[in-house]
Protein backbone atom coordinates (compact mmCIF):
# COMPACT_ATOMS: atom_id res chain seq x y z
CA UNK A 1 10.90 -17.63 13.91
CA UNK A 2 7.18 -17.83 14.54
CA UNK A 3 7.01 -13.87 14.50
CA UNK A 4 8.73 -13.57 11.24
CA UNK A 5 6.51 -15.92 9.48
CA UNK A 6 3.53 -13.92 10.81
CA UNK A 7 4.86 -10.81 9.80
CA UNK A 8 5.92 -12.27 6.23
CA UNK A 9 2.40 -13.69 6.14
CA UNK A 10 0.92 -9.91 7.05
CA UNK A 11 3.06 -8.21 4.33
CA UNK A 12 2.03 -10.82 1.60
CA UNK A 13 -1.06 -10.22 2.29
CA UNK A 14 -1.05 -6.23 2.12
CA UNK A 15 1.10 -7.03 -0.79
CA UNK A 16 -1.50 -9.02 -2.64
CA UNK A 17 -4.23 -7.05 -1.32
CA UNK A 18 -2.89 -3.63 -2.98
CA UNK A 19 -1.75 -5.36 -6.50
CA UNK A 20 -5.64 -6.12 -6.60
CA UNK A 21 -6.50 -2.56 -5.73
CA UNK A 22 -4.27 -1.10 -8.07
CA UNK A 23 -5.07 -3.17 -11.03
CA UNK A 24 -8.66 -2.65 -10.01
CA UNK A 25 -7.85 1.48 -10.09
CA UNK A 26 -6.17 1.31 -13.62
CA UNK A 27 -8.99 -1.37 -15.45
CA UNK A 28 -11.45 1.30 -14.20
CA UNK A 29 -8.80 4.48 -15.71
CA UNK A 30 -7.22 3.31 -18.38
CA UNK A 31 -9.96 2.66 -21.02
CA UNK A 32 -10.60 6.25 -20.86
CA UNK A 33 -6.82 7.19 -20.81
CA UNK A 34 -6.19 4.64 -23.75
CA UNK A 35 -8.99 6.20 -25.74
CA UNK A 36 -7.87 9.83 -25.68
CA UNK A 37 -4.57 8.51 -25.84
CA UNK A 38 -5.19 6.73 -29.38
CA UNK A 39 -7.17 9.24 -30.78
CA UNK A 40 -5.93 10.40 -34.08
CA UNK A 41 -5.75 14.22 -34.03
CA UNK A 42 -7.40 14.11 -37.59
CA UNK A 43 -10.47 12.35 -37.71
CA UNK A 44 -10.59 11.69 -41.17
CA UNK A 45 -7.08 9.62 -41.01
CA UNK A 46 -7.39 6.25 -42.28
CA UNK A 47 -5.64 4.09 -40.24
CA UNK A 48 -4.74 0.64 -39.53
CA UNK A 49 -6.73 -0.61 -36.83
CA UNK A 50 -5.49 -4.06 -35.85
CA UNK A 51 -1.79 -1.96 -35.33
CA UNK A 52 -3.92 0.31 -32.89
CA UNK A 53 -5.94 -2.25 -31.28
CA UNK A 54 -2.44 -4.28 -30.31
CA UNK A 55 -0.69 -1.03 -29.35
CA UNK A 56 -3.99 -0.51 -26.85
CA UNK A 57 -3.81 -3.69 -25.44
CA UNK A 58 -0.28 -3.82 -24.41
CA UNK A 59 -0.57 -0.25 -23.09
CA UNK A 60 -3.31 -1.51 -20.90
CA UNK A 61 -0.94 -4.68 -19.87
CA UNK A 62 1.60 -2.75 -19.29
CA UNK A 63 -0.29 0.20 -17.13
CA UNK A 64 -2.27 -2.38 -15.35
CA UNK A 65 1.22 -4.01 -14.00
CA UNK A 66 2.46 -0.39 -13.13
CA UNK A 67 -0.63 0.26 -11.06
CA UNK A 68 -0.34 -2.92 -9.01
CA UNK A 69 3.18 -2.71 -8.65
CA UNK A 70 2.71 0.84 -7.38
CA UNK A 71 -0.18 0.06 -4.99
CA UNK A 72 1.16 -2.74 -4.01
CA UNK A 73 4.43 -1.54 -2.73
CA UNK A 74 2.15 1.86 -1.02
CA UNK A 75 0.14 -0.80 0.75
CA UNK A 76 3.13 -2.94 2.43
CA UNK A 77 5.12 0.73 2.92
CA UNK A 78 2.04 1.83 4.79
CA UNK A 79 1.04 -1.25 6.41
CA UNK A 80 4.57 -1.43 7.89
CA UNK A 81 4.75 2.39 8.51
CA UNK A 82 0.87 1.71 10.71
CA UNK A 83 2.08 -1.45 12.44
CA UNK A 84 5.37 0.35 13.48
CA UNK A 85 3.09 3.26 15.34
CA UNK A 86 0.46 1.09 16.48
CA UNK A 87 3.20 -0.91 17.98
CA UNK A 88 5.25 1.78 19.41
CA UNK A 89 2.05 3.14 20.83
CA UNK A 90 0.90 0.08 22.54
CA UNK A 91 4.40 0.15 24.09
CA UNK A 92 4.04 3.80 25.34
CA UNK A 93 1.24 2.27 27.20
CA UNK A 94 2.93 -0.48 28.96
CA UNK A 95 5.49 1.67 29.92
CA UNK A 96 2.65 4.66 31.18
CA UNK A 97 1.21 1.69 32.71
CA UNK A 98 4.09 -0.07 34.62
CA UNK A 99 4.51 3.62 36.33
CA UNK A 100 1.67 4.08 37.54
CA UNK A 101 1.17 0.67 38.66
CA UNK A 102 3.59 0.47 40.97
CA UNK A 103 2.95 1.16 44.77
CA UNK A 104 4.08 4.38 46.01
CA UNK A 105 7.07 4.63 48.48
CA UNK A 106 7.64 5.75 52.02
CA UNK A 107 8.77 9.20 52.02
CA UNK A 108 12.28 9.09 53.32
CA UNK A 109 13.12 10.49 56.90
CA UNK A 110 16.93 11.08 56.31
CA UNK A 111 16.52 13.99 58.62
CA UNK A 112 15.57 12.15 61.83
């Protein structure tokens, strides 16, 4: 039981950890994104900005929760997918190690 709540601890964390990377990634992206993206294609349109600013806002909202959704889940897939090889590697090792440990034996003398 001990194990598992480590392990749920580690993946929480990764999890929590990448939702603040990716919402990091997209407040840094998605000004710029949001801005082409609202652009009028005329420039002399009159338009109605309040309608444009909410539209904006909830686009970011909504991008922002896609991005740390997204890195979120890439962080625990990949945190799982490094802890599975590190571990499997680390057992390689005992097992290298347990074979070469051991003392050698007597050669057999089935012939005399």
């Amino acid at each position: 039981m001990n194990n598992f709540l480590r392990a749920l601890k580690k993946y929480l964390s990764l999890l929590a950890f990448g939702a603040l990377a990716g919402m990091l990634v997209c407040l840094a992206i998605a000004p710029g994104v949001l801005e082409w993206w609202a652009t009028p294609d005329i420039p002399e349109t009159v338009c109605h900005c309040e309608k444009h600013v909410a539209l904006a806002m909830q686009r970011l909202a909504r991008i922002q929760g896609y991005g740390a959704l997204a890195a979120a889940l890439l962080t625990a897939v990949g945190g799982a997918v490094v802890t599975r090889v590190l571990k499997a590697r680390a057992r390689r090792k005992e097992l290298a190690g347990e074979g070469t440990t051991s003392p050698a034996s007597p050669p057999s003398s089935a012939g005399t």
